[in-house]
Protein backbone atom coordinates (compact mmCIF):
# COMPACT_ATOMS: atom_id res chain seq x y z
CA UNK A 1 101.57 88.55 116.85
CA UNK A 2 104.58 87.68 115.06
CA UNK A 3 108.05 86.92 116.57
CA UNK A 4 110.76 90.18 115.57
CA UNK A 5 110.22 90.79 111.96
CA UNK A 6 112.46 92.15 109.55
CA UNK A 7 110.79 95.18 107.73
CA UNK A 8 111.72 97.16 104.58
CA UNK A 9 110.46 100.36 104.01
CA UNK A 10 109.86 101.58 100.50
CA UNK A 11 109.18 105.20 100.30
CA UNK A 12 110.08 107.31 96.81
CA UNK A 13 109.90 110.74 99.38
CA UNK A 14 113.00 112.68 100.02
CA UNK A 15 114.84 111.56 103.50
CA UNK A 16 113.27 114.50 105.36
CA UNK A 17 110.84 114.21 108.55
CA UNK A 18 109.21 117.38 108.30
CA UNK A 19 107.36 116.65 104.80
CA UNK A 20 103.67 114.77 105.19
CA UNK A 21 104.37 110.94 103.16
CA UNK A 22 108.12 111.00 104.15
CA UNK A 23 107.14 111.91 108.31
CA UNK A 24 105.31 108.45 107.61
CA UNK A 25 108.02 106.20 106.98
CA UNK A 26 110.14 108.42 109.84
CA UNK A 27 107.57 107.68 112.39
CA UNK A 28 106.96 103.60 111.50
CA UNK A 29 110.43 102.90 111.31
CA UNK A 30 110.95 104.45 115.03
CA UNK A 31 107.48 103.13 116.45
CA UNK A 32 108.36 99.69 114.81
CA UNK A 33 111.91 99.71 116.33
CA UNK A 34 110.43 100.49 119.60
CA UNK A 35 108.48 97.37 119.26
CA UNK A 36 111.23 95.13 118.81
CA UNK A 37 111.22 94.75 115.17
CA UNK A 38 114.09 95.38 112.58
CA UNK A 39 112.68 97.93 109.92
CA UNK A 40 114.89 99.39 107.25
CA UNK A 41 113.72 102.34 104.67
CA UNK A 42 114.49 103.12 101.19
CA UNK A 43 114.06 106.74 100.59
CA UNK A 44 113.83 108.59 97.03
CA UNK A 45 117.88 108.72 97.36
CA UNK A 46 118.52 105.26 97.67
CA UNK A 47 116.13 104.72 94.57
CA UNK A 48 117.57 107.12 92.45
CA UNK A 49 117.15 108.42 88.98
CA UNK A 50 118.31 111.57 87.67
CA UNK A 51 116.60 112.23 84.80
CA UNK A 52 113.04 114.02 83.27
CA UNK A 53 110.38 113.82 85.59
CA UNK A 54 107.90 112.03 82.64
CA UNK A 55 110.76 108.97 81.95
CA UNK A 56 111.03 108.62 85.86
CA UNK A 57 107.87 108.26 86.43
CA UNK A 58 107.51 105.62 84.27
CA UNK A 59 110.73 103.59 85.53
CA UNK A 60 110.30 104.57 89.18
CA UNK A 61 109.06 100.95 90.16
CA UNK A 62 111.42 99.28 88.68
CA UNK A 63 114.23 101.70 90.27
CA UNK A 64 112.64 100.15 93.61
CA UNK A 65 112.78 97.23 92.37
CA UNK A 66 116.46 97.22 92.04
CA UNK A 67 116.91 99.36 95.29
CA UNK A 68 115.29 96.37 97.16
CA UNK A 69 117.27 93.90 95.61
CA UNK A 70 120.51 95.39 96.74
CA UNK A 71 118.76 95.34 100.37
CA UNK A 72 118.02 91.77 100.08
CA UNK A 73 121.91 91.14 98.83
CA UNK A 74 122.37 92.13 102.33
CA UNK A 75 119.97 90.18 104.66
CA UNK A 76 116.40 88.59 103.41
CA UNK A 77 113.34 90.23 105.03
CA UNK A 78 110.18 89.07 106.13
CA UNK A 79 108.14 92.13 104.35
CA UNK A 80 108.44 94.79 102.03
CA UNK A 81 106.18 97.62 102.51
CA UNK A 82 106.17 99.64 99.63
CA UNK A 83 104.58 102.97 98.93
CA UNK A 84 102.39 103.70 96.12
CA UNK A 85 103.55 101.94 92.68
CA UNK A 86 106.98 101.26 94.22
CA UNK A 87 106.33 97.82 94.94
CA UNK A 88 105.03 96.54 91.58
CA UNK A 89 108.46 95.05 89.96
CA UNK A 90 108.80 93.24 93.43
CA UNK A 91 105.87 92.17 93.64
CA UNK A 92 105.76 90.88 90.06
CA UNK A 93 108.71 89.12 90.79
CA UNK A 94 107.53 87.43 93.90
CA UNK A 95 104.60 86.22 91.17
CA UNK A 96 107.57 84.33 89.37
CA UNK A 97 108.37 82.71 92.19
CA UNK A 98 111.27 85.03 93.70
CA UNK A 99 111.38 86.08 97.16
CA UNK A 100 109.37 83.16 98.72
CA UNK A 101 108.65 84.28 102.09
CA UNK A 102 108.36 87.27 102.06
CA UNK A 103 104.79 89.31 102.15
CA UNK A 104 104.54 92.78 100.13
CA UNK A 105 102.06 95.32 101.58
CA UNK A 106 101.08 98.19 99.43
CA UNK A 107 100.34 101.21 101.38
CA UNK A 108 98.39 104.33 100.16
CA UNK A 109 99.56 107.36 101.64
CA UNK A 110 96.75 109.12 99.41
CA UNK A 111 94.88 108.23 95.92
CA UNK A 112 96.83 109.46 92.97
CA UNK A 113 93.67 108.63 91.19
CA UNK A 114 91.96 111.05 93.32
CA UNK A 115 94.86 113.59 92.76
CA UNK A 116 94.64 113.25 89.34
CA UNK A 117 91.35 113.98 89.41
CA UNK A 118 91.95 117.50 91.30
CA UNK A 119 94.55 118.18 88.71
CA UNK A 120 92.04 118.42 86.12
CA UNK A 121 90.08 120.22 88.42
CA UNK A 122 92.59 122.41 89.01
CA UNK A 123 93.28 122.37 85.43
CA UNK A 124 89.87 123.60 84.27
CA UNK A 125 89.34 126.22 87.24
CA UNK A 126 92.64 128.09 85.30
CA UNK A 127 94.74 127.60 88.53
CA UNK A 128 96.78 125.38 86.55
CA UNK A 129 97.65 124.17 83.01
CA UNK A 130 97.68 120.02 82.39
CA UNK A 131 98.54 119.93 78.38
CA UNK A 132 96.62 117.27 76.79
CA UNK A 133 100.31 115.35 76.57
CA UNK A 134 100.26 115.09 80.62
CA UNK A 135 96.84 113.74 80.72
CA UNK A 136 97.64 111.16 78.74
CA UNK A 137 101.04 109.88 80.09
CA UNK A 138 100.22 110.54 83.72
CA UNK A 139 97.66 107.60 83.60
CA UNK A 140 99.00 105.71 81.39
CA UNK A 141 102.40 105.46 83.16
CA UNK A 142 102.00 106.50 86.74
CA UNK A 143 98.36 105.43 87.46
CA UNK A 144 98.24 102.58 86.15
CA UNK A 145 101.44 101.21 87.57
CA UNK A 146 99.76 102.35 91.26
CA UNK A 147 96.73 100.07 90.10
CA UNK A 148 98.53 97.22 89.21
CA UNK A 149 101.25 97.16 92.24
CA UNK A 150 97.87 97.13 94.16
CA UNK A 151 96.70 94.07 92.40
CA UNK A 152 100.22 91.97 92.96
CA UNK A 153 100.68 92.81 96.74
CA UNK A 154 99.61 90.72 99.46
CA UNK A 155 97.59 92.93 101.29
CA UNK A 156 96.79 96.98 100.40
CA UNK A 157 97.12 99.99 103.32
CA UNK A 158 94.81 102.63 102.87
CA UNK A 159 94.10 105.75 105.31
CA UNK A 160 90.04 106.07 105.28
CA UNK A 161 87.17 104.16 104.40
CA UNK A 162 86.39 106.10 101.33
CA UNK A 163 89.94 105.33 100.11
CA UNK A 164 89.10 101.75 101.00
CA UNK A 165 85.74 102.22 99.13
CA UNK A 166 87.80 103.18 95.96
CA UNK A 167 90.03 100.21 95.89
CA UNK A 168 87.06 98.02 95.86
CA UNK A 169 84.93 99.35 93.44
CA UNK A 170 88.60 99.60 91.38
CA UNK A 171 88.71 96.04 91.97
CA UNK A 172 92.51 96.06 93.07
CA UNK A 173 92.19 93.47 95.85
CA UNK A 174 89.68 91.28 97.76
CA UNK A 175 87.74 93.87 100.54
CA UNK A 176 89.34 91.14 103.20
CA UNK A 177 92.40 91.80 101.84
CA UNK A 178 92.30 95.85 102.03
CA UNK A 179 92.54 97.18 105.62
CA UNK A 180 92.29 101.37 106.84
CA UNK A 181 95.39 102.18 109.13
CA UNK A 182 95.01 105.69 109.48
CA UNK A 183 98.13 107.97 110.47
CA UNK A 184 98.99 109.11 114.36
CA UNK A 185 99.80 111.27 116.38
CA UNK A 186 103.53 112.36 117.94
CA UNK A 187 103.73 112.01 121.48
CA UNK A 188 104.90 115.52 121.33
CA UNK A 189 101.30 116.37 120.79
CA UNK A 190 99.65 113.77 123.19
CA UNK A 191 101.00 115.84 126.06
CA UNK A 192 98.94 117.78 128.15
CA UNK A 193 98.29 121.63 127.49
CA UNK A 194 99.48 123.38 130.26
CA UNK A 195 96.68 125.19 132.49
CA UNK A 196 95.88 128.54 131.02
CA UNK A 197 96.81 128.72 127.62
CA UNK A 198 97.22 132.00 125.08
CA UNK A 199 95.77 132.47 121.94
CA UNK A 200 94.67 135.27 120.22
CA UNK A 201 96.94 134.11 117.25
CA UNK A 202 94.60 134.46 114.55
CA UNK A 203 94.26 131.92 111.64
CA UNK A 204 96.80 129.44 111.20
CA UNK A 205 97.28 127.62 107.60
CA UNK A 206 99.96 124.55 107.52
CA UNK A 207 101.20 122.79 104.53
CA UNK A 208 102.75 123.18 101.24
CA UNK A 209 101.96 126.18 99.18
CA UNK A 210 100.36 124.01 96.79
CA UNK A 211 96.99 124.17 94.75
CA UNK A 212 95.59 120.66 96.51
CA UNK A 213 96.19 123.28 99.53
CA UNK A 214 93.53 125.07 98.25
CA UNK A 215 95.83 128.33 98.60
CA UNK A 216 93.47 130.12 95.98
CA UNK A 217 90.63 130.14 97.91
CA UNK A 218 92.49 130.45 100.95
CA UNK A 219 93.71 133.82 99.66
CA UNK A 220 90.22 134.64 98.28
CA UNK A 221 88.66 134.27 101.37
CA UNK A 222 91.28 136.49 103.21
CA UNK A 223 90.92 138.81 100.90
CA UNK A 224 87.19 139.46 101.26
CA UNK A 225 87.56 139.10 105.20
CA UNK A 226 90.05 142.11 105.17
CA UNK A 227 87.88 144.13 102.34
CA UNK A 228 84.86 143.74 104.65
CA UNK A 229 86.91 145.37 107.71
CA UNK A 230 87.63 142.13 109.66
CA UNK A 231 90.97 142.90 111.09
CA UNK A 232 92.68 139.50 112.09
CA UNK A 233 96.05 137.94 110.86
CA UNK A 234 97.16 134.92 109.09
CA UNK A 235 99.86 132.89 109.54
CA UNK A 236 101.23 130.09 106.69
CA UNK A 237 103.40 127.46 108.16
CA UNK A 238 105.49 125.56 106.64
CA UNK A 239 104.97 126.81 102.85
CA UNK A 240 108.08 125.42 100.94
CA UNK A 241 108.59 128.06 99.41
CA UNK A 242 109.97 131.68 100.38
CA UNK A 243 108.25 133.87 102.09
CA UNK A 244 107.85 136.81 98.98
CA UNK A 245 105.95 133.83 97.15
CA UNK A 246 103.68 133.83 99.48
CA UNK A 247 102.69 137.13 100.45
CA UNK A 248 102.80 138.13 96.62
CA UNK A 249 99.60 136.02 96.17
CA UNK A 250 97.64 138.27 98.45
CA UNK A 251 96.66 142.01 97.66
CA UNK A 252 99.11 144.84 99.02
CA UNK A 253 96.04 145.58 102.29
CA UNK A 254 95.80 141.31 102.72
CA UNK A 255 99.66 141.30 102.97
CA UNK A 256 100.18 143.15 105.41
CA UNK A 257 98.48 140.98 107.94
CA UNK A 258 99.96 137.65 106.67
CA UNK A 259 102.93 136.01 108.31
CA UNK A 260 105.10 133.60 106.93
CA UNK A 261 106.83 130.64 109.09
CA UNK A 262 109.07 128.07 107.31
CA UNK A 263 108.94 124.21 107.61
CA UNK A 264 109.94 124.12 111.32
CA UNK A 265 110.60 121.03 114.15
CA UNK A 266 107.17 119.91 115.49
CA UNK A 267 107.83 121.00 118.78
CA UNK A 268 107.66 124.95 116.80
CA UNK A 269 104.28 123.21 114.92
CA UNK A 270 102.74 122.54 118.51
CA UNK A 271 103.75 126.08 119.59
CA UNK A 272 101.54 127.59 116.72
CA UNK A 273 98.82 125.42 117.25
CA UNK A 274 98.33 126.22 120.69
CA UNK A 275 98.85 130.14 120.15
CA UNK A 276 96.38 130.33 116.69
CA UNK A 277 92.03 130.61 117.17
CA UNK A 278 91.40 128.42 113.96
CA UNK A 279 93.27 126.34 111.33
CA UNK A 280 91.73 126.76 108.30
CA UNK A 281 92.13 123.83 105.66
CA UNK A 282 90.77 124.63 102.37
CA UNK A 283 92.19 121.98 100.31
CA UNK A 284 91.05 120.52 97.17
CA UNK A 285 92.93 117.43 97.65
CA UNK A 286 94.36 115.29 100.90
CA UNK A 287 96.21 112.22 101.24
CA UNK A 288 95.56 112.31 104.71
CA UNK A 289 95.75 115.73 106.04
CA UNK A 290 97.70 115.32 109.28
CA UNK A 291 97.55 118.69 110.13
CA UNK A 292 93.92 118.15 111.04
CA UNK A 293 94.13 115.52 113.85
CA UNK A 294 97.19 117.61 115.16
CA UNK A 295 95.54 121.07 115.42
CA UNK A 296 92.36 119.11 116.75
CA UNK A 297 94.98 117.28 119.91
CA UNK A 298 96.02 121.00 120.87
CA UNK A 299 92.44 121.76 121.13
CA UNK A 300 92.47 124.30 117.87
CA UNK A 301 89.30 124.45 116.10
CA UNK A 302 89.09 123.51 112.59
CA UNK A 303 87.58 124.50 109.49
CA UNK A 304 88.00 122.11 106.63
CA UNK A 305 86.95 120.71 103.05
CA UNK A 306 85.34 117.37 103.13
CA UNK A 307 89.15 115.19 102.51
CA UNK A 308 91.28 113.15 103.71
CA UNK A 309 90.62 111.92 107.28
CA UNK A 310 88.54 115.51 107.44
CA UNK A 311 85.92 114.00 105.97
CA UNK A 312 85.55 111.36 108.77
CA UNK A 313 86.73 113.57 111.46
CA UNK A 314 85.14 116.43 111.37
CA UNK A 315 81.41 116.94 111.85
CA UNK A 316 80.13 120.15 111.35
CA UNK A 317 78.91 122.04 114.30
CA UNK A 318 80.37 118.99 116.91
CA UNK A 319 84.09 118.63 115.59
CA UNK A 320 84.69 121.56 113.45
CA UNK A 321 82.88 122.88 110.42
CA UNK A 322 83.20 121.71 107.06
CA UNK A 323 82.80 124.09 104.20
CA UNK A 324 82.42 123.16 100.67
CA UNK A 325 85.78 122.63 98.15
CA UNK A 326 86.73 125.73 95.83
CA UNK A 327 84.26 128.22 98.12
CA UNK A 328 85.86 131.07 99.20
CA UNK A 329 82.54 132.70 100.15
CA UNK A 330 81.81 129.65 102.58
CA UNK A 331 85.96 129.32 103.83
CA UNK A 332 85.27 133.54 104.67
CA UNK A 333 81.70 132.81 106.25
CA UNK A 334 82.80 129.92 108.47
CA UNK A 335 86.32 131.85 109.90
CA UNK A 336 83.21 134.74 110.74
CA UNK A 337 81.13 132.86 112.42
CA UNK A 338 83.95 130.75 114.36
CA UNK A 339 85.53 134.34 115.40
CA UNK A 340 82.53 135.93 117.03
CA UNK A 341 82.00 132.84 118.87
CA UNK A 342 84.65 132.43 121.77
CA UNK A 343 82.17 129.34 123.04
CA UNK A 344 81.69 127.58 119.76
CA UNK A 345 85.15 127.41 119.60
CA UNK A 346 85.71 126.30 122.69
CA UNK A 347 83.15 123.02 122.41
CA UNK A 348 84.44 122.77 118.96
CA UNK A 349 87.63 122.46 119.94
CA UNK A 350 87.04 120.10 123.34
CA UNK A 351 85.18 117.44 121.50
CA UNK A 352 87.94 117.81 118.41
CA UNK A 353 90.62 116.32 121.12
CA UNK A 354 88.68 113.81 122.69
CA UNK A 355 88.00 112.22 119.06
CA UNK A 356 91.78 111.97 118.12
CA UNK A 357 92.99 111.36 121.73
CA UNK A 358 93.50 107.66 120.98
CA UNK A 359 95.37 108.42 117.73
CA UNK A 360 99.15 107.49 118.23
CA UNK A 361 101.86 106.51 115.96
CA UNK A 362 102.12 103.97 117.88
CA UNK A 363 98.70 102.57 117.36
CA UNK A 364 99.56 103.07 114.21
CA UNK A 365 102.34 100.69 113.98
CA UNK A 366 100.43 98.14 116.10
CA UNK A 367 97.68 98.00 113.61
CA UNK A 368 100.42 97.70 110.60
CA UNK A 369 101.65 94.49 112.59
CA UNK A 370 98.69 93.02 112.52
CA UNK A 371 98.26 93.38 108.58
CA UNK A 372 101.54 92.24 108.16
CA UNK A 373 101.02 89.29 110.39
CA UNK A 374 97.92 88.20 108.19
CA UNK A 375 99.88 89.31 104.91
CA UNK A 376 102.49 86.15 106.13
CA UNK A 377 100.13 84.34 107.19
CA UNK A 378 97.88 84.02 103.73
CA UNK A 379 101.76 83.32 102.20
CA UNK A 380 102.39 80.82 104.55
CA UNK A 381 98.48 79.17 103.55
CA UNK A 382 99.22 79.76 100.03
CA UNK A 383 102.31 78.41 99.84
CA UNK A 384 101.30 75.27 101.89
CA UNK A 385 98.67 74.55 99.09
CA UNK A 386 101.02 74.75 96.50
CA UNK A 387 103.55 72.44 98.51
């Protein structure tokens, strides 16, 4: 292990700890710090850019790239961690022969390839409309630059082994030079649950009111539950959007029985997770999907699509169930079968938090050491051959 490292942080998220890819950089920067190293974080502010979404996405890298260099005006650093494309002018530049020294690590928080993909999915499902101008730019500009920031870094992040599996086969880097560091847990929710705990919540949905949510079958499958006389309740947490938005996607019965929490502290998240019976995650599309190894450490059964770290984590019938994408026959049949079966749950939900009980954000930042110790020390090799 390295001696204290100065770290910078490149994240184009908004400064705010409660979203998913911006809790990241929150959490790393404080588990990093608590492990003696300096780290430092650009957020979408710093970066700036006001202007159209389509010419930002195109110049967002090289926004970075200027964002970093004002850092580095300030103090050198030992790596630059950047998120998504938002390394790729640095990195380029490091190619010329600036910033010797320093590693860049590229870090996935997610596929936009894969995203993309869902888009069009989404697209041709009539959920949402992609014009033929979108398709094009969005790969030429934003896609590719992710692809080729991937190429000039030293060493790529990525959050599962099918994510890992992509980069290969997309040729970005080496496999020996691609490593899975999934995401942790708070120590908020590593606690113990206290002795007798109360549910009887109902179904629990977290995230963004999004369509790589899945909300459309989400409110399909309520929808048929209620029709069919299953009386139970719904709650959406933390939808980013108001309330009325929400509850105007169900039917005037469905309505009634949903309940609508806004983006809250995770010490409120915890609270619903230990009062719901099931989190239901129907999405069509996950970077991650932290909500699953957080609802699985309060011992809250899970029902879930087959992405993001679902895919690894939950095994049908031993962690959870896993239903199939855009189904809202099979989201409806598994909350059924999960409801009239107290003891399913309950072994569902025991084995769930003994598989993420060594997850930590810690961990996490121990593991991100070590690929930054091997990103400096391939420079160090390289730059030693060259010499």
């Amino acid at each position: 292990m390295s001696s204290t490292l100065r770290i910078l942080l490149v994240a184009d998220y908004p400064d705010d700890p409660t979203l998913g890819s911006s809790k990241v950089a929150h959490k790393l920067r404080e588990e990093l710090g608590a492990l003696g190293h300096r780290c430092d974080v650009v957020f979408t502010e710093e970066i700036g850019g006001r202007m159209g979404r389509n010419v930002r996405q195109g110049l967002a890298p090289a926004l970075a790239a200027r964002a970093i260099a004002r850092r580095f005006a300030g103090g050198s650093y030992d790596v630059v961690e950047a998120a998504s494309a938002e390394g790729l002018w640095f990195g380029a530049a490091k190619k010329l022969g600036w910033y010797r020294g320093t590693a860049l690590v590229c870090r996935s928080n997610g596929l936009e390839h894969l995203n993309y993909a869902r888009m069009v999915a989404d697209h041709e499902a009539s959920l949402t409309r992609k014009p033929w101008t979108r398709r094009i730019w969005y790969p030429l500009s934003r896609l590719s630059q992710v692809s080729a920031a991937a190429r000039v870094s030293d060493r790529l992040i990525v959050l599962t082994e099918s994510d890992r599996g992509f980069a290969v086969s997309q040729g970005w880097l080496p496999p020996d030079r691609i490593d899975v560091v999934p995401h942790g847990l708070s120590e908020i929710f590593r606690r113990e649950l206290p002795a007798a705990e109360r549910r009887g919540g109902g179904l629990l949905f977290c995230g963004t009111w999004d369509h790589a949510k899945g909300i459309a079958y989400l409110v399909r499958a309520f929808e048929r539950l209620i029709d069919r006389g299953h009386e139970m309740r719904l709650t959406i947490l933390g939808p980013g959007v108001p309330a009325p938005v929400v509850r105007g996607a169900f039917s005037e019965r469905a309505r009634m029985l949903v309940t609508v929490i806004a983006r809250v502290p995770e010490a409120r998240v915890l609270e619903e997770y230990r009062r719901h019976d099931i989190l239901v995650m129907p999405s069509t599309y996950e970077g991650f999907g932290l909500v699953v190894i957080e609802a699985l450490s309060q011992h809250l059964p899970v029902i879930a699509t087959p992405v993001g770290c679902a895919a690894e984590l939950i095994r049908t019938g031993e962690t959870g169930l896993l239903v199939s994408p855009r189904d809202a026959d099979a989201i409806a049949a598994a909350i059924v079968q999960l409801m009239a079966a107290p003891e399913l749950r309950r072994r569902l939900a025991d084995n769930g938090a003994r598989l993420v009980s060594g997850m930590s954000w810690r961990e996490t930042a121990r593991k991100t050491l070590d690929v930054y110790d091997r990103a400096l020390a391939s420079g160090r090799r390289h730059g030693a051959a060259v010499a």
